[in-house]
N, C-alpha and C. Protein backbone atom coordinates (compact mmCIF):
# COMPACT_ATOMS: atom_id res chain seq x y z
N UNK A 1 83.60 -38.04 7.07
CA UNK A 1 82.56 -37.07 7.21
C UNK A 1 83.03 -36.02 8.19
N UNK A 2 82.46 -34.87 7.63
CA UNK A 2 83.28 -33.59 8.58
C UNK A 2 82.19 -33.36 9.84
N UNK A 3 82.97 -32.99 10.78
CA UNK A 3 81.78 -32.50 11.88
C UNK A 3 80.98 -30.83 11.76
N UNK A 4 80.30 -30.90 12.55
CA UNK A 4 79.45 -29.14 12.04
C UNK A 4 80.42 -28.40 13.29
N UNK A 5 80.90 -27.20 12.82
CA UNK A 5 81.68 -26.63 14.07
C UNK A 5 80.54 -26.31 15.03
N UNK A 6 80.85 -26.07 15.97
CA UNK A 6 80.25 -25.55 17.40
C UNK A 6 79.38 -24.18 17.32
N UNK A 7 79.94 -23.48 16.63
CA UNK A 7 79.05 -21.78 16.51
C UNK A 7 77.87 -22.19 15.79
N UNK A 8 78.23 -22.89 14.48
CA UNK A 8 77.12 -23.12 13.01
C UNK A 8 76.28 -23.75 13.96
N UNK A 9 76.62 -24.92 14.55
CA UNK A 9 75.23 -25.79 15.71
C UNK A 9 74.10 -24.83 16.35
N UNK A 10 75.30 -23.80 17.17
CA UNK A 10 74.32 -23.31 18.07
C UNK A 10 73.77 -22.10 17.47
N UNK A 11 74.34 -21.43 15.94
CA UNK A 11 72.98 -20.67 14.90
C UNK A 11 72.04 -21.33 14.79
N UNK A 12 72.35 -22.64 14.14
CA UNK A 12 71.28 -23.61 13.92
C UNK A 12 69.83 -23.45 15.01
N UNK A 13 70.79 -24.11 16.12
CA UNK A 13 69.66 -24.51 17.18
C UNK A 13 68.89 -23.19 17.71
N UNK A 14 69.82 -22.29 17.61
CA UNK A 14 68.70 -20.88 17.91
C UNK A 14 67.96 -20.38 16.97
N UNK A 15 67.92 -20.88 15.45
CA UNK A 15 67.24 -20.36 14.52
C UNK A 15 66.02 -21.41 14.53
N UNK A 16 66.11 -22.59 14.69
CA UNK A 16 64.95 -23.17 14.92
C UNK A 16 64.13 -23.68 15.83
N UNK A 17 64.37 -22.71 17.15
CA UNK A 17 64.08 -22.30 18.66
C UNK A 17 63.37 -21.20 18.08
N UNK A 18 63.71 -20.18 17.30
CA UNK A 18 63.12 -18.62 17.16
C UNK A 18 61.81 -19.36 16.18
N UNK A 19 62.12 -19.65 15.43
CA UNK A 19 60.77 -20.48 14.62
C UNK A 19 60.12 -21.00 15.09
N UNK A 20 60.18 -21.67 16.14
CA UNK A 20 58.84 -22.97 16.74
C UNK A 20 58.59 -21.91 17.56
N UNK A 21 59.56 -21.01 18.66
CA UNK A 21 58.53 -19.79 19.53
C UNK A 21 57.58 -18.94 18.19
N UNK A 22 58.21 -18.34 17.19
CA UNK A 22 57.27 -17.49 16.55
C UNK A 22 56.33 -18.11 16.09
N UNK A 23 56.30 -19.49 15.29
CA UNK A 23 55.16 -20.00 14.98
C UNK A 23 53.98 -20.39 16.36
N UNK A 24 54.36 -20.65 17.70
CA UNK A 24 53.85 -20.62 19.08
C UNK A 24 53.38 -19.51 18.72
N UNK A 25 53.37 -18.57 18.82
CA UNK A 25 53.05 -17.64 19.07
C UNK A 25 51.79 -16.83 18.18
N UNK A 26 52.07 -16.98 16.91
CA UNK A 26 51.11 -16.39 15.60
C UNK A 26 49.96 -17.57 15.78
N UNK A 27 50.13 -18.87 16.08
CA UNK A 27 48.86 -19.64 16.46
C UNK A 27 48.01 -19.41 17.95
N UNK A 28 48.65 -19.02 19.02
CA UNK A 28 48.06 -18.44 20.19
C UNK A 28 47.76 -17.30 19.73
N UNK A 29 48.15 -16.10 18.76
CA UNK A 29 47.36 -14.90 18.56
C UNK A 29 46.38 -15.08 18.15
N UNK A 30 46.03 -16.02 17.32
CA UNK A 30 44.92 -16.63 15.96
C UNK A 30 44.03 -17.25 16.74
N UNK A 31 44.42 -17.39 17.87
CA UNK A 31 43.17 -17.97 18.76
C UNK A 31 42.35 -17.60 19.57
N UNK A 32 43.00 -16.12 19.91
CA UNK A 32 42.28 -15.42 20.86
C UNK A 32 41.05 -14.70 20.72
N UNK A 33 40.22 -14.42 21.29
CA UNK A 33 38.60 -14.10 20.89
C UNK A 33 38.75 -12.47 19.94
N UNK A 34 38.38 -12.77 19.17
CA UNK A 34 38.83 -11.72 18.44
C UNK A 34 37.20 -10.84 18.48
N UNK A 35 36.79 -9.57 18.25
CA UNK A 35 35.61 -9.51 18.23
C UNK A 35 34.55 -9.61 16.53
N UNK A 36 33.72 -10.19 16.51
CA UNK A 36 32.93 -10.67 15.53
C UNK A 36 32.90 -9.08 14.98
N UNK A 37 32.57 -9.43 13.36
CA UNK A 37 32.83 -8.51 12.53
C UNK A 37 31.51 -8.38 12.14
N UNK A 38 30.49 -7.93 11.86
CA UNK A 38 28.91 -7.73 11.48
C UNK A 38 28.85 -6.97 10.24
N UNK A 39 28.19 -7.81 9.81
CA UNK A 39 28.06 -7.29 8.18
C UNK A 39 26.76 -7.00 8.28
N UNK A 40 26.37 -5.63 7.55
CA UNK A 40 25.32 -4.93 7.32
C UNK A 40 24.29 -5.68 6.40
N UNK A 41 23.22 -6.57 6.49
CA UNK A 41 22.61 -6.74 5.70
C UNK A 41 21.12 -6.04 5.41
N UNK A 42 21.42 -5.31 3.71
CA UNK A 42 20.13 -4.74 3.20
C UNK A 42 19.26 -5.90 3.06
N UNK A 43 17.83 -5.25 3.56
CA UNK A 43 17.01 -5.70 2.79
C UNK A 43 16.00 -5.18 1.96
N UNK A 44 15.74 -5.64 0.81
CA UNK A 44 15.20 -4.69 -0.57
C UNK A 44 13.96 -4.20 -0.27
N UNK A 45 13.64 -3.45 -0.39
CA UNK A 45 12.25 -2.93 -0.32
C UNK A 45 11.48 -3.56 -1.26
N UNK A 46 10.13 -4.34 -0.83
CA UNK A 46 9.45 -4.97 -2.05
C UNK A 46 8.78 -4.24 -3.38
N UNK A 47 9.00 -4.61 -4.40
CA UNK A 47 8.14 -3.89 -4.98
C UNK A 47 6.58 -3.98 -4.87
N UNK A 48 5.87 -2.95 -4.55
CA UNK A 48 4.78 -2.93 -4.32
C UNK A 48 3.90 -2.88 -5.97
N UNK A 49 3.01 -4.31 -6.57
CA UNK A 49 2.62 -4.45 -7.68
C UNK A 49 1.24 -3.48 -7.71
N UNK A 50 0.97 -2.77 -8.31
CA UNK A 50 0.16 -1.88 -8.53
C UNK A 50 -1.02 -2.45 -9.12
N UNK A 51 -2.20 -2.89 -8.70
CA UNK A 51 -3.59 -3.87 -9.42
C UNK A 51 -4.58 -3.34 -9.83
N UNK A 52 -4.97 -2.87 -8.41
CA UNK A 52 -6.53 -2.31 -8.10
C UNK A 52 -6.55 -1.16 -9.09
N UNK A 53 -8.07 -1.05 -8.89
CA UNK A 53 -8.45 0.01 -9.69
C UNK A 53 -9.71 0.57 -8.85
N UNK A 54 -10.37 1.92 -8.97
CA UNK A 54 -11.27 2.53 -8.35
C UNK A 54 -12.40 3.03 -9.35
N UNK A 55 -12.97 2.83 -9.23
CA UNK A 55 -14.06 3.58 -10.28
C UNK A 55 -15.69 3.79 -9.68
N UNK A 56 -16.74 4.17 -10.48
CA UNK A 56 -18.08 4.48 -10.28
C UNK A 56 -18.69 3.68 -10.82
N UNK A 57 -19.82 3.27 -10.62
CA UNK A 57 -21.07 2.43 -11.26
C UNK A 57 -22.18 2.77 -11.11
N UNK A 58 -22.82 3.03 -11.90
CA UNK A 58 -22.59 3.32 -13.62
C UNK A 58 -21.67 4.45 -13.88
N UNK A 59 -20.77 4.32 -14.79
CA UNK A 59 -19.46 5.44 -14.93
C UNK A 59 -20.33 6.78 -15.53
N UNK A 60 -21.02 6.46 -16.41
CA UNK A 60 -21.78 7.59 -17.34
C UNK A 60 -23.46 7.86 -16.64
N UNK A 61 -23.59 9.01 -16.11
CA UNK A 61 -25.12 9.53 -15.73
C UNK A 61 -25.49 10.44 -17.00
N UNK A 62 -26.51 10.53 -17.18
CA UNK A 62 -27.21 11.40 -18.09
C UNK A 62 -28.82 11.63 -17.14
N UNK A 63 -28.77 13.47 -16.61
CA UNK A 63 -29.30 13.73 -15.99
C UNK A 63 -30.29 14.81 -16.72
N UNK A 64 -30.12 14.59 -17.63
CA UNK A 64 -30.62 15.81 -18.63
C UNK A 64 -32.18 15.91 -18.52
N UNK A 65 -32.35 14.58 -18.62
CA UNK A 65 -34.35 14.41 -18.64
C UNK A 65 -34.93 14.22 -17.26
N UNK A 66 -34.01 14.01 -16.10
CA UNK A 66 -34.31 13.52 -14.88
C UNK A 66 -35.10 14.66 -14.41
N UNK A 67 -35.91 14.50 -13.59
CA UNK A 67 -37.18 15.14 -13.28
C UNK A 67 -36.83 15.65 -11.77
N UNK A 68 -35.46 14.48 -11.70
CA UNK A 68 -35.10 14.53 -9.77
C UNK A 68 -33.72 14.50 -9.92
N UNK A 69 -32.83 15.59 -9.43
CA UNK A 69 -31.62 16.67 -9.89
C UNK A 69 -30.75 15.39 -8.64
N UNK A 70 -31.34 14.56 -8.06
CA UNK A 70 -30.84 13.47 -7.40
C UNK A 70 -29.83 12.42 -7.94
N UNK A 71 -29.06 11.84 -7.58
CA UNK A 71 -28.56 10.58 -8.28
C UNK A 71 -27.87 9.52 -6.88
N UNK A 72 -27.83 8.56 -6.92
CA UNK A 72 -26.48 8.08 -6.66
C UNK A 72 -26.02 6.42 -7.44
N UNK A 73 -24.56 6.60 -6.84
CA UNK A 73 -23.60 5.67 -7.85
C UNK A 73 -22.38 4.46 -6.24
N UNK A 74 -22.23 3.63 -7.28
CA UNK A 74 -21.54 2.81 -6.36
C UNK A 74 -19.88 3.54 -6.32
N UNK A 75 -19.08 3.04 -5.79
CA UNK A 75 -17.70 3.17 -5.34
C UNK A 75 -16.89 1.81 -5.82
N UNK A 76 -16.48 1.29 -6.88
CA UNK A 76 -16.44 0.15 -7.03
C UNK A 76 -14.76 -0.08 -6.97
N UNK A 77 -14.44 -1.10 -6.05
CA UNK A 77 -12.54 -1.53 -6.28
C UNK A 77 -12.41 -2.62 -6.96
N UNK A 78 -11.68 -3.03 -7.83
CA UNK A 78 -11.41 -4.39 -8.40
C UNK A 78 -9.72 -4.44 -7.69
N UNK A 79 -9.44 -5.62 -6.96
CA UNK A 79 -8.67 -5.75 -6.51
C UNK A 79 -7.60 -6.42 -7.44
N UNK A 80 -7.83 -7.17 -8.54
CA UNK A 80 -7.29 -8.07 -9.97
C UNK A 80 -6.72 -9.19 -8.86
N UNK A 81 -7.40 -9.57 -8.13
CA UNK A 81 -6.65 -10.91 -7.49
C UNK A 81 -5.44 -10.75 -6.12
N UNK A 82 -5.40 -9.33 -6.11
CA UNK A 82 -4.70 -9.37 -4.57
C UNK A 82 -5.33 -8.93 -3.67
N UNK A 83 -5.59 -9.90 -2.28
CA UNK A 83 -6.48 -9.45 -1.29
C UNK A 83 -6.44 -8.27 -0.56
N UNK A 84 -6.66 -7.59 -0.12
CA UNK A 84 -7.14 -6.43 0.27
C UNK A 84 -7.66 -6.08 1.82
N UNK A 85 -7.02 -4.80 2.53
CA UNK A 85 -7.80 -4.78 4.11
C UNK A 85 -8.47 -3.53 3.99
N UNK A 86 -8.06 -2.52 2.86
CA UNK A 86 -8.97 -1.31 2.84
C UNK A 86 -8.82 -0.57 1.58
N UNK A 87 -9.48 0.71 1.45
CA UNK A 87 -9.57 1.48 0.33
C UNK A 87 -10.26 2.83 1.09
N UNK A 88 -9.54 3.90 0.75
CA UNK A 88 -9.85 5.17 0.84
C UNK A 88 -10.01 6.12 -0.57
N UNK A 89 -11.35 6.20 -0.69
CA UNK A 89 -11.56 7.77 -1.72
C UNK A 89 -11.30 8.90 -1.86
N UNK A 90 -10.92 9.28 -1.77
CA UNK A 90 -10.82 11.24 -2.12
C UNK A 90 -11.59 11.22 -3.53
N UNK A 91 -12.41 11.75 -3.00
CA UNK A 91 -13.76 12.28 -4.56
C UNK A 91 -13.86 13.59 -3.96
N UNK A 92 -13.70 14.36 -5.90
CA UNK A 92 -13.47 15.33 -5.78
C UNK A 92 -14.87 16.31 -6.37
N UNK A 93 -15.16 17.13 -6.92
CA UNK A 93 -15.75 17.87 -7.52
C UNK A 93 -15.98 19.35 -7.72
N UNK A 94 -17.22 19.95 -8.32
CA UNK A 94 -17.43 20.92 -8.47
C UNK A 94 -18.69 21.36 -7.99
N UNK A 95 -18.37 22.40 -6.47
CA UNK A 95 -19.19 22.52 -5.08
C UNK A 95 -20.61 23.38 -6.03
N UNK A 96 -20.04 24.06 -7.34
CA UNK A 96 -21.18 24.77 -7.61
C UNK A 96 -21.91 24.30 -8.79
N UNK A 97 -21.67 22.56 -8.87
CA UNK A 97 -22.62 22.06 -9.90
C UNK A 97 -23.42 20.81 -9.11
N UNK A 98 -22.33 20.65 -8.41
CA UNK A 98 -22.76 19.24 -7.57
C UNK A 98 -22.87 19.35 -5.94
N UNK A 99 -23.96 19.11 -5.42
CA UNK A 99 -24.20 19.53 -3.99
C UNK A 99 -24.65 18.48 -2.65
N UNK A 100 -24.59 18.66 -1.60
CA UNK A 100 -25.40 17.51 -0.74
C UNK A 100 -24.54 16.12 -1.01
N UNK A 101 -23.56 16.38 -1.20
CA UNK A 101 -22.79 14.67 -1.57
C UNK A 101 -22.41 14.85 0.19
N UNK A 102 -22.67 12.96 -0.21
CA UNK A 102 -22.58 12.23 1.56
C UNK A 102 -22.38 10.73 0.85
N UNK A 103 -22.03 9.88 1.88
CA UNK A 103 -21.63 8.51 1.71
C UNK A 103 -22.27 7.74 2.69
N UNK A 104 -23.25 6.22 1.66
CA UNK A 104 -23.97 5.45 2.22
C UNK A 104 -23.71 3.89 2.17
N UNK A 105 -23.72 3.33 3.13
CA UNK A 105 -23.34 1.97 2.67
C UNK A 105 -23.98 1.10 1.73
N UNK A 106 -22.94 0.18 1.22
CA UNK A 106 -22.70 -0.39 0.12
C UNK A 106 -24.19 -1.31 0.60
N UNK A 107 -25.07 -1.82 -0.68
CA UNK A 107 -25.73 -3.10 -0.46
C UNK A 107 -25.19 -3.98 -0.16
N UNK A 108 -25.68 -4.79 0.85
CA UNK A 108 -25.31 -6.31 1.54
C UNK A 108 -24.84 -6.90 -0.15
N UNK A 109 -25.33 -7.08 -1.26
CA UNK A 109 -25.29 -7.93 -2.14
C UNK A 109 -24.35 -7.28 -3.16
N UNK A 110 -23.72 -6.39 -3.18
CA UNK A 110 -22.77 -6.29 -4.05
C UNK A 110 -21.14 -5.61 -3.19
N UNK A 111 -21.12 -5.64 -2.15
CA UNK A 111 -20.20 -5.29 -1.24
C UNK A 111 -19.36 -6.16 -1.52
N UNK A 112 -18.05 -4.86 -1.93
CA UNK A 112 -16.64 -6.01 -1.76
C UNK A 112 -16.63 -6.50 -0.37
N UNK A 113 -16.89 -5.97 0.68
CA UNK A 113 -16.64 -6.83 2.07
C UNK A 113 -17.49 -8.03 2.27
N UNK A 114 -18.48 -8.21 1.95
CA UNK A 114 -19.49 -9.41 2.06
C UNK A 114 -20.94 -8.94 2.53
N UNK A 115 -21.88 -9.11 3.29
CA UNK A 115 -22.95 -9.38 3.47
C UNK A 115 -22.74 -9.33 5.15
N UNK A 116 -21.30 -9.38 5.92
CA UNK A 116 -21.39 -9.43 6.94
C UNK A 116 -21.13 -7.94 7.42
N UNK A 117 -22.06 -7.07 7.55
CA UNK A 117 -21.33 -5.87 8.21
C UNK A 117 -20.30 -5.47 10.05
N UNK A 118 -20.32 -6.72 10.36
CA UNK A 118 -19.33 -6.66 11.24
C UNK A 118 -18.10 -7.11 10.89
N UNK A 119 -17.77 -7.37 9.65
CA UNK A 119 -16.09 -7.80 9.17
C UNK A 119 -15.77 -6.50 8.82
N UNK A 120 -16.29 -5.31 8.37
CA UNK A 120 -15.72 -4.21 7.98
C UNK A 120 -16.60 -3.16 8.27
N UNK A 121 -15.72 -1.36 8.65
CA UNK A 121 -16.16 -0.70 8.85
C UNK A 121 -15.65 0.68 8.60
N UNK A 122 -16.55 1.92 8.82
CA UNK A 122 -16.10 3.06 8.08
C UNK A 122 -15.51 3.75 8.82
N UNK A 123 -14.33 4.11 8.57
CA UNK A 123 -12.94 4.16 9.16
C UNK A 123 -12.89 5.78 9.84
N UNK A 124 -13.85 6.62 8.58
CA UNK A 124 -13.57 7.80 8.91
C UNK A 124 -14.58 8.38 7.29
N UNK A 125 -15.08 9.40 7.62
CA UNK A 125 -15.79 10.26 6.15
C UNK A 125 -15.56 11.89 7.04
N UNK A 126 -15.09 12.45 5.88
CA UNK A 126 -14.78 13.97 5.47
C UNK A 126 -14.99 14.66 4.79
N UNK A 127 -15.86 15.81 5.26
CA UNK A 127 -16.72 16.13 4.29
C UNK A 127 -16.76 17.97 4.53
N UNK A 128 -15.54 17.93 5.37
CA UNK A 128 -15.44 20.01 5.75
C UNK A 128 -14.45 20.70 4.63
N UNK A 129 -14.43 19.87 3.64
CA UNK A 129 -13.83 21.20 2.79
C UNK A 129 -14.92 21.01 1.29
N UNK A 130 -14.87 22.20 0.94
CA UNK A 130 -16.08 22.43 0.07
C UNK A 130 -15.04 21.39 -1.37
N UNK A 131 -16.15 21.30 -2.24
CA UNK A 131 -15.59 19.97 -3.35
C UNK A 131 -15.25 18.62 -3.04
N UNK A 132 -14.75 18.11 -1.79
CA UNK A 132 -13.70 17.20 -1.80
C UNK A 132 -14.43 16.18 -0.57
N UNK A 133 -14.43 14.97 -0.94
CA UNK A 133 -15.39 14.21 0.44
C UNK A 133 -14.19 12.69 0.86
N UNK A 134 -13.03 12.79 1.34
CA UNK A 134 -12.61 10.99 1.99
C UNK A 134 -13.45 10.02 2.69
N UNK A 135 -13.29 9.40 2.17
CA UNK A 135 -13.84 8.66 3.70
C UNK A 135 -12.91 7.06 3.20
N UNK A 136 -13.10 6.14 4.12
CA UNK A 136 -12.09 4.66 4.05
C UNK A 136 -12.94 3.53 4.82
N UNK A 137 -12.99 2.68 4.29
CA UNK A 137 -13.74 1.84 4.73
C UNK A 137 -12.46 0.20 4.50
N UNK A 138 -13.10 -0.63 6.18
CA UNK A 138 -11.34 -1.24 6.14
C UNK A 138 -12.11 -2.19 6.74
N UNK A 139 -11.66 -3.42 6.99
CA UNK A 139 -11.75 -4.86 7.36
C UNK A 139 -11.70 -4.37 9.01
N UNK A 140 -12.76 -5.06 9.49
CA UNK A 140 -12.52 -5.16 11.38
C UNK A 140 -11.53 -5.87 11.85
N UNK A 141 -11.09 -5.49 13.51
CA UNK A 141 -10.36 -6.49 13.80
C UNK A 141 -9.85 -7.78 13.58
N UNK A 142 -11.63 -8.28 13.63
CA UNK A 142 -11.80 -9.74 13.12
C UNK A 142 -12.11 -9.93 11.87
N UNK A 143 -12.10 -9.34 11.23
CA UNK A 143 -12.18 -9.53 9.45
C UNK A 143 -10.75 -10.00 8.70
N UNK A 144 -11.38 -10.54 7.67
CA UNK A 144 -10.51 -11.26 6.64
C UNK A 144 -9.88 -10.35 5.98
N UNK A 145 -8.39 -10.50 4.66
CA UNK A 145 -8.54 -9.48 3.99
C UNK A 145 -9.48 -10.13 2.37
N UNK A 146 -10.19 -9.17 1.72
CA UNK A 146 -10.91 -9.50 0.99
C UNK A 146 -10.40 -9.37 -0.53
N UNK A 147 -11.10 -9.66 -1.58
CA UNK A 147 -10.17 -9.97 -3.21
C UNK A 147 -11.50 -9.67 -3.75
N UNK A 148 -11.45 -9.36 -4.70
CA UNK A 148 -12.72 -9.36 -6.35
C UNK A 148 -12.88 -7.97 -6.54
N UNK A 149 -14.41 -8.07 -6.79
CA UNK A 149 -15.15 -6.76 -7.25
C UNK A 149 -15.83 -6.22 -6.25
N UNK A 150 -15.99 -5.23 -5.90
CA UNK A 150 -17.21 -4.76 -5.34
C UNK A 150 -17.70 -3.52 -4.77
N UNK A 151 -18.77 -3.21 -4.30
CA UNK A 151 -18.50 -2.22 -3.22
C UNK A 151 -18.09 -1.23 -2.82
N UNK A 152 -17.36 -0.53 -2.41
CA UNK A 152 -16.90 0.39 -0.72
C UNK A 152 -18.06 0.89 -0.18
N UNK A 153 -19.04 1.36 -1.18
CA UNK A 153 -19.99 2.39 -0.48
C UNK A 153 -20.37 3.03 -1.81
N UNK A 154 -21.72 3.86 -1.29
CA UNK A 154 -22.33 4.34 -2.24
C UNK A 154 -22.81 6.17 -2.23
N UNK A 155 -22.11 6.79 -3.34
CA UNK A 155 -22.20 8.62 -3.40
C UNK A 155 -23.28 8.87 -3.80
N UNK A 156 -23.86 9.65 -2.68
CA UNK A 156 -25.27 10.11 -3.14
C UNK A 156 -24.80 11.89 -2.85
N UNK A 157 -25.68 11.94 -4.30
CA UNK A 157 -25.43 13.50 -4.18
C UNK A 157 -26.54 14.89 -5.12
N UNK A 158 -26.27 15.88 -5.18
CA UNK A 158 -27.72 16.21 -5.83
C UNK A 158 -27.11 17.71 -6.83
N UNK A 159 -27.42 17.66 -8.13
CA UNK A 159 -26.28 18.36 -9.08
C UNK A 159 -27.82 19.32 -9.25
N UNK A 160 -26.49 20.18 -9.62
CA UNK A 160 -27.52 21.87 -9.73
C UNK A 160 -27.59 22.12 -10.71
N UNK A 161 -28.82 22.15 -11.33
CA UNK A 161 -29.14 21.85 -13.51
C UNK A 161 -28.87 23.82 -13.57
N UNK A 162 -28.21 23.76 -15.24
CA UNK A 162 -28.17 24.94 -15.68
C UNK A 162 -27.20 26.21 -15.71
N UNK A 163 -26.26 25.31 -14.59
CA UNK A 163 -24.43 25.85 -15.07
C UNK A 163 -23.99 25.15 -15.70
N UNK A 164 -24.03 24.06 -16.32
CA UNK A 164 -22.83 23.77 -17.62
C UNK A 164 -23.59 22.20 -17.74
N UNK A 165 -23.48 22.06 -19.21
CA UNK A 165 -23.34 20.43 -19.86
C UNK A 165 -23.51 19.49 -19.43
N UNK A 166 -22.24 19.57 -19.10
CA UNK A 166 -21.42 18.17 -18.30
C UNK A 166 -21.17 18.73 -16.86
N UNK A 167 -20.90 17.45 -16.51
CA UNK A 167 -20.18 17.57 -14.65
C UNK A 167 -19.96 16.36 -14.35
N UNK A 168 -18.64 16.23 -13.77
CA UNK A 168 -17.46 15.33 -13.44
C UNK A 168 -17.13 14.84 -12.10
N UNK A 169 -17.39 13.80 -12.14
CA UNK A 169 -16.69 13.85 -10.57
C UNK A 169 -15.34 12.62 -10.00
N UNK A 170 -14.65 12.77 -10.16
CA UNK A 170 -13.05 11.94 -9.96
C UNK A 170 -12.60 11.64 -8.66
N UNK A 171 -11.48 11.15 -8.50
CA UNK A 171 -11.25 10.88 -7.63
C UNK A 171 -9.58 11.05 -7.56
N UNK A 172 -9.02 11.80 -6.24
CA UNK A 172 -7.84 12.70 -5.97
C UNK A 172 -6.81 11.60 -5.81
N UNK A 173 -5.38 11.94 -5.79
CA UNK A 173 -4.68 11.63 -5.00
C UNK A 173 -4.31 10.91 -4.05
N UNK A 174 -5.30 10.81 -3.25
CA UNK A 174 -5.42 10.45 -1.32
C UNK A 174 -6.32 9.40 -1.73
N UNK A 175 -6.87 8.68 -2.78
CA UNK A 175 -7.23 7.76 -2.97
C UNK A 175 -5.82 6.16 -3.15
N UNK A 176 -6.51 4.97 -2.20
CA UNK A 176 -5.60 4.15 -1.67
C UNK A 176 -6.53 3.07 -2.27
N UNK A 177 -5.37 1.65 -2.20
CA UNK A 177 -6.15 0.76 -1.64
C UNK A 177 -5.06 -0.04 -1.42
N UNK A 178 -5.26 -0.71 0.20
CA UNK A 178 -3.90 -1.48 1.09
C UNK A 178 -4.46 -3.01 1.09
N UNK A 179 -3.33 -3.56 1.70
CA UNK A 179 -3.27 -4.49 2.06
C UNK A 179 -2.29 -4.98 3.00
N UNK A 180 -2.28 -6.22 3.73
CA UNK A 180 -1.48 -6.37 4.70
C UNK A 180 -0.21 -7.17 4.75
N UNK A 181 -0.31 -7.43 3.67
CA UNK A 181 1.26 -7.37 3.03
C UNK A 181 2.48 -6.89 2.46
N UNK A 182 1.70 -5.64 1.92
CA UNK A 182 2.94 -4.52 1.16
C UNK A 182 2.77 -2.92 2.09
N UNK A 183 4.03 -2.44 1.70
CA UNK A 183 3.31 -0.99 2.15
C UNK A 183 3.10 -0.09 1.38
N UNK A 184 1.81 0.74 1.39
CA UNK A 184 1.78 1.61 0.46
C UNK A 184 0.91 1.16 -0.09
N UNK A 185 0.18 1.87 -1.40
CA UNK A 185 -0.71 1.51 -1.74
C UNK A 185 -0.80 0.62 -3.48
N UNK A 186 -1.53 -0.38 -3.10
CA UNK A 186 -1.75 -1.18 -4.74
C UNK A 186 -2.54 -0.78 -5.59
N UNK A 187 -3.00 0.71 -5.66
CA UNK A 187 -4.09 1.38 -6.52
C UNK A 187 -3.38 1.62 -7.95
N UNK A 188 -3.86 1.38 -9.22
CA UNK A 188 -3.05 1.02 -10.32
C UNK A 188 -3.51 2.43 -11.44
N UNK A 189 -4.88 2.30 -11.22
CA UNK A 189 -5.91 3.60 -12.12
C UNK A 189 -7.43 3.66 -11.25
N UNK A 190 -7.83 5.07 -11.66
CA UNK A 190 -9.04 5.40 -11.49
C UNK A 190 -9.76 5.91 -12.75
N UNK A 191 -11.14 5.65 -12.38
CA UNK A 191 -11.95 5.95 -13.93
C UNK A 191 -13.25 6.73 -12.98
N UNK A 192 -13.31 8.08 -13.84
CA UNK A 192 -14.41 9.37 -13.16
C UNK A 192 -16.02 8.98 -13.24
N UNK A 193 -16.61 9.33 -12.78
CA UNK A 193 -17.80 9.48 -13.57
C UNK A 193 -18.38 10.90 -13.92
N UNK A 194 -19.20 10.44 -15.39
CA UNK A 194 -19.80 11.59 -16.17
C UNK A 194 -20.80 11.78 -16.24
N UNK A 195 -21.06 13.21 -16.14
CA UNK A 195 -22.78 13.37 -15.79
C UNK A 195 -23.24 14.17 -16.83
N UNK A 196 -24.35 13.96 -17.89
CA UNK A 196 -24.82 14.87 -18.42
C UNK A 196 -25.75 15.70 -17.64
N UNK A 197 -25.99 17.00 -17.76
CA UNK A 197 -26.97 17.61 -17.28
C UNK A 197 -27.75 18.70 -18.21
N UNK A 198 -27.54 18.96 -19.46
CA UNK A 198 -28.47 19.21 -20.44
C UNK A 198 -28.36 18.61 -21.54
């Protein structure tokens, strides 16, 4: 058996001296506190399911024979099963058929809020621009949020016989109805009411 000459040894031994330092070394780099990398996480905006609905009760007036140019009508929300902390109207109209509109509370007995008038209250009513009346009526501090049929309040108002037919009264835009789970509003449709007047 031949011996390894003397130079080839000491390539040897320095080539696998340079290996155990470099591998030393790439494992002490790999260890050092490196700084944490943070990943951006989205989160989706929910879709907000659209339910409720707003309407009048009774939808259709016929004022034609009425003796008293008077009326009023409920404000009714159907929530379709998602609970609810408020609802705002924008009712709109026509200042020179329909006059004296103001907003009265809902009967104890058909109020979407209940029978308790300290669980909910009227948030705000607006009534300085000619045609157009808001107002919002919302769960108190201590109130629940509420679900079904019912209620907000009731439009009393007094129509001026002998400019036109018919007369309409809808509801804008700025009409809501929240809750305290989504943002934005779950209002799905509104339905007007119609007034005959000859």
């Amino acid at each position: 058996m031949r011996s390894i000459p003397g130079k080839t040894l000491i390539l040897i031994s320095f080539l696998v001296t340079l290996t155990v330092a470099l591998l030393g070394l790439s494992i002490w780099i790999g260890s050092q506190n490196k700084p944490a990398v943070t990943v951006a996480t989205v989160t989706p905006t929910p879709t907000v399911m659209k339910t409720a609905s707003v309407s009048f009760f009774p939808a259709v007036l016929d004022l034609s024979t009425s003796t008293t140019p008077s009326a009023t009508v409920d404000i009714i929300v159907e929530t379709a099963g998602t609970p609810i902390t408020g609802a705002q109207a924008e009712i709109l109209y026509d200042p020179k058929q329909i006059t004296n509109v103001k907003i009265l509370p809902s009967e104890t007995t058909n109020s979407l809020f209940g029978n308790n008038p300290g669980s909910h209250m009227t948030l705000f009513t607006d009534t300085s621009v000619p045609g157009k009346l808001t107002f919002a009526e919302v769960i108190s501090t201590n109130g629940l949020p509420v679900n079904g049929t019912g209620s907000i309040g009731k439009l009393a108002f007094t129509v001026i016989k002998g400019t036109s037919a018919s007369a309409s009264i809808t509801f804008g835009k700025e009409t809501k109805v929240t809750t305290n789970t989504t943002q934005g509003s779950i209002l799905k449709d509104t339905r007007p009411l119609t007034i005959t007047l000859q």
